[in-house]
N, C-alpha and C. Protein backbone atom coordinates (compact mmCIF):
# COMPACT_ATOMS: atom_id res chain seq x y z
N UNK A 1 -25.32 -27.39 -24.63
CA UNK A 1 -26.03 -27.78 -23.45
C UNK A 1 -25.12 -27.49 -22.25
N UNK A 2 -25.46 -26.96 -21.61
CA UNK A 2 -24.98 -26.78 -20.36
C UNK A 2 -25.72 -27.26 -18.90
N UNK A 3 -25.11 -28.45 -18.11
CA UNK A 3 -25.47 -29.41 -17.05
C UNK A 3 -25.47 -28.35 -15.54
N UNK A 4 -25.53 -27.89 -15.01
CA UNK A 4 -25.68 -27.26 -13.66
C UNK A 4 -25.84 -28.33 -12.49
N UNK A 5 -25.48 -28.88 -11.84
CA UNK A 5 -25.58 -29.84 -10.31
C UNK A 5 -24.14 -30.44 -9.98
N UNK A 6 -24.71 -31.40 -9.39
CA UNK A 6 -23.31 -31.89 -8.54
C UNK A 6 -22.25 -32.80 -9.35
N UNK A 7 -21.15 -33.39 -8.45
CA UNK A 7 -20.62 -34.17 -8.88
C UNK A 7 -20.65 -35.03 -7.32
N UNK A 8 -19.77 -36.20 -7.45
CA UNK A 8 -19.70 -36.68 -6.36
C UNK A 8 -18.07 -37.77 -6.74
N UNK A 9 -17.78 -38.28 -5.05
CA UNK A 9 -16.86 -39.42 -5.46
C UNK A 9 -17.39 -40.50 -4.62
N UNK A 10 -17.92 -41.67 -5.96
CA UNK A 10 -18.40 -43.23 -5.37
C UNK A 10 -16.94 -43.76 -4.71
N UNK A 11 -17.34 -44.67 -3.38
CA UNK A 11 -15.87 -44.93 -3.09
C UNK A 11 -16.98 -46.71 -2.96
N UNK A 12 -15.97 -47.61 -3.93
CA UNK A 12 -16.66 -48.83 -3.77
C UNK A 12 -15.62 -50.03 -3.08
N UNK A 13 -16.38 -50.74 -1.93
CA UNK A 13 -15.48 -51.19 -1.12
C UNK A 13 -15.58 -52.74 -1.66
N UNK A 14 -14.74 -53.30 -2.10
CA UNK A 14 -15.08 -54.75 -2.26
C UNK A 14 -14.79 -56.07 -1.22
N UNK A 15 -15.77 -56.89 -1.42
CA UNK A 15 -15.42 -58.22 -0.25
C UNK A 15 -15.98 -59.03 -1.01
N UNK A 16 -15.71 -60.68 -0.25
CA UNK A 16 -15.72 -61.86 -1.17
C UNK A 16 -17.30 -62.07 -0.87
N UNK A 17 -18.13 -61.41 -0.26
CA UNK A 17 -19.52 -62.13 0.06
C UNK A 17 -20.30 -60.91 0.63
N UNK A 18 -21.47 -60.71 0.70
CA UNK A 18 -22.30 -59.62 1.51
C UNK A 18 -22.65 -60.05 2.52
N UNK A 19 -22.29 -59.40 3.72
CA UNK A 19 -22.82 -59.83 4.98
C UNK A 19 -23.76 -60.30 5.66
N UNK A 20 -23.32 -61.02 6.50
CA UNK A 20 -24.97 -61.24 7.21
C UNK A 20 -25.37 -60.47 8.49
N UNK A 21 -26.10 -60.69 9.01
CA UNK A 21 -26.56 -59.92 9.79
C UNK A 21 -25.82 -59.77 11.10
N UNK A 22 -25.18 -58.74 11.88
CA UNK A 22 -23.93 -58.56 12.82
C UNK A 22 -22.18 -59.50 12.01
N UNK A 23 -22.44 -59.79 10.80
CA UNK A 23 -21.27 -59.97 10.53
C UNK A 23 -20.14 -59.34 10.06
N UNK A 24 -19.11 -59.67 10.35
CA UNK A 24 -17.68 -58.69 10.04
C UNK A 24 -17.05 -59.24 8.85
N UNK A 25 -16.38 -58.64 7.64
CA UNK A 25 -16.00 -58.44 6.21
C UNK A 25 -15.31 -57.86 6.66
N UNK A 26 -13.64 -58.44 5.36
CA UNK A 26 -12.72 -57.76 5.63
C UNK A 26 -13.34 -57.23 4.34
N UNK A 27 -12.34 -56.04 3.73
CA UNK A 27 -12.37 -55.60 2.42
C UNK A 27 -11.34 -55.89 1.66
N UNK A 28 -11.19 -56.06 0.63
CA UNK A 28 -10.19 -56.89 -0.31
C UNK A 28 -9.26 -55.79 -1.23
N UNK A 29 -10.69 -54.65 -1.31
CA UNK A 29 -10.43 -53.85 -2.58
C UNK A 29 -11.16 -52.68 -2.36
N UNK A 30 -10.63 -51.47 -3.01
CA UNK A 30 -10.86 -50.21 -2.50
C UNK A 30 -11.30 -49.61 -4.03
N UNK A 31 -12.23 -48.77 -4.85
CA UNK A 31 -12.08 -48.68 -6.06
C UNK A 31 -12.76 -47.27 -5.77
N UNK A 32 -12.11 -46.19 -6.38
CA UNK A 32 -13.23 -44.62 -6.49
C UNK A 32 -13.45 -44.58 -7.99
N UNK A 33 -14.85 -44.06 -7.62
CA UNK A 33 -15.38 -43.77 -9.09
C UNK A 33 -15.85 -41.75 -9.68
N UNK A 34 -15.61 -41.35 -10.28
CA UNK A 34 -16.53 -40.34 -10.18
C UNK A 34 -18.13 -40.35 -10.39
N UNK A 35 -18.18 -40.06 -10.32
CA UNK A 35 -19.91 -39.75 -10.14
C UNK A 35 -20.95 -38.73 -10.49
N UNK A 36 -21.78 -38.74 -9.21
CA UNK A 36 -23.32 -37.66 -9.30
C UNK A 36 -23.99 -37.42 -9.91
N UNK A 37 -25.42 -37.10 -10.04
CA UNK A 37 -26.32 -37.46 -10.83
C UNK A 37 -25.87 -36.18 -12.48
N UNK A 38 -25.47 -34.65 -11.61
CA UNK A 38 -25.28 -33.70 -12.82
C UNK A 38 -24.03 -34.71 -13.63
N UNK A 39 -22.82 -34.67 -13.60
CA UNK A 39 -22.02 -35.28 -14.34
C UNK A 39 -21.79 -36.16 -14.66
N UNK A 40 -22.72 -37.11 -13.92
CA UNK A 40 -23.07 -38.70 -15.02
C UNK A 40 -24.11 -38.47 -16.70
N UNK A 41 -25.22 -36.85 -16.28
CA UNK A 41 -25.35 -36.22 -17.09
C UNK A 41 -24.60 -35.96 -18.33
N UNK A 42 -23.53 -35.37 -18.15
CA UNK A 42 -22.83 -34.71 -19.25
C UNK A 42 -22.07 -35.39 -19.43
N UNK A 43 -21.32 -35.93 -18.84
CA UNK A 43 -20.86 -37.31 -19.71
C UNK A 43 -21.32 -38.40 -20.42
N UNK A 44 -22.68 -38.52 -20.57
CA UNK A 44 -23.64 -39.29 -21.27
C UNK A 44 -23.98 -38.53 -22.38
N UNK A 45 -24.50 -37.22 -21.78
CA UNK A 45 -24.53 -36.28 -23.49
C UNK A 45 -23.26 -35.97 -24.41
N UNK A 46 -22.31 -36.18 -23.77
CA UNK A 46 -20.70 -35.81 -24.21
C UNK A 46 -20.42 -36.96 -25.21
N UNK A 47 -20.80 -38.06 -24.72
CA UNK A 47 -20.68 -39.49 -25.26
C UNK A 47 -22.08 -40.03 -26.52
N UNK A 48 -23.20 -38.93 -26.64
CA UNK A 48 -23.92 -38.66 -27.27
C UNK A 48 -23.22 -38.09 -28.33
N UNK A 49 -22.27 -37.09 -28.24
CA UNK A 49 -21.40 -36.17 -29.20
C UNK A 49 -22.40 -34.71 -29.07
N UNK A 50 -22.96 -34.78 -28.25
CA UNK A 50 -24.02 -33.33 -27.45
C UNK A 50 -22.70 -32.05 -27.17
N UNK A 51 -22.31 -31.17 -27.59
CA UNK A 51 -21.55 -30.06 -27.17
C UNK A 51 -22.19 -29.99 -25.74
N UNK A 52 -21.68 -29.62 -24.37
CA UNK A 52 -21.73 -29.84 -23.22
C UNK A 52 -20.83 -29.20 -22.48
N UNK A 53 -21.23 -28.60 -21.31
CA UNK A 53 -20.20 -28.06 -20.20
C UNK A 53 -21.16 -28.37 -19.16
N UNK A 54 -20.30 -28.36 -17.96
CA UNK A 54 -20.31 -28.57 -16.59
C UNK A 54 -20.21 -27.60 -15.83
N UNK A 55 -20.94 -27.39 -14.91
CA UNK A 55 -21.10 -26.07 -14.14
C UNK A 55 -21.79 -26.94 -12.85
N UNK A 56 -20.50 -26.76 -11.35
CA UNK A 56 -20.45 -27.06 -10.61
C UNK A 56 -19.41 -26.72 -9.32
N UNK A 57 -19.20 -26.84 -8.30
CA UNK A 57 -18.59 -26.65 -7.37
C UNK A 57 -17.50 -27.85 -6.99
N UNK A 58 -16.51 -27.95 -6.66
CA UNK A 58 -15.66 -28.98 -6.52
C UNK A 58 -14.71 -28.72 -5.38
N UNK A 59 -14.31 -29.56 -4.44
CA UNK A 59 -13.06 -28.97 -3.72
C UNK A 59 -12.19 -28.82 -4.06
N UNK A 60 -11.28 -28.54 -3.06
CA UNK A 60 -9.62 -28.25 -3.35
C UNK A 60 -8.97 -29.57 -2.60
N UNK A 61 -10.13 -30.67 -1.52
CA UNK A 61 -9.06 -31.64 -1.21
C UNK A 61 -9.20 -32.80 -2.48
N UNK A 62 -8.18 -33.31 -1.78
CA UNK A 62 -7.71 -34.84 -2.57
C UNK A 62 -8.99 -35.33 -3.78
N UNK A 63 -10.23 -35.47 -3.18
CA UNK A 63 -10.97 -36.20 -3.30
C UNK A 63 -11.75 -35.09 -4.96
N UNK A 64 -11.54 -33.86 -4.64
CA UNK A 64 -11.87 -32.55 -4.99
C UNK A 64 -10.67 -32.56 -6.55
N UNK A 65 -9.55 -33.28 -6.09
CA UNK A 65 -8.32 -33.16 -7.40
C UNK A 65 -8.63 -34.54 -8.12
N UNK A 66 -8.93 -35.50 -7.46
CA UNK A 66 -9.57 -36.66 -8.21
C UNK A 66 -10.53 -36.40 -9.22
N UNK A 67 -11.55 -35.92 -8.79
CA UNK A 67 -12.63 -35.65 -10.06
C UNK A 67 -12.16 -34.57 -11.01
């Protein structure tokens, strides 16, 4: 199987409560995830034991060496 689409990087910000309306949150916690809908794909079929590759575009910054 071969997946064709994106990837992405979730960046999840954590705080002790969800805001209210015009209110200010500090953030506590910073967490990246990988992502996107193609490679949440193939890592689900991968984890199936599905033979699988990824075919996609990625950068060269930081965020690009993370995933």
């Amino acid at each position: 199987m071969v997946v064709y689409g994106s990837t992405a990087l979730d960046t999840i910000a954590v705080t002790e409560k969800l805001p209210q309306k015009d209110e200010t949150l500090y953030i506590s916690d910073v967490q990246d995830y990988p992502g996107g809908s193609a490679a949440n794909v193939a890592v689900a079929l991968k984890r199936l034991r599905v033979p699988v590759s990824f075919v996609g575009k990625v950068g060269g910054d930081a965020e690009g060496c993370f995933l």
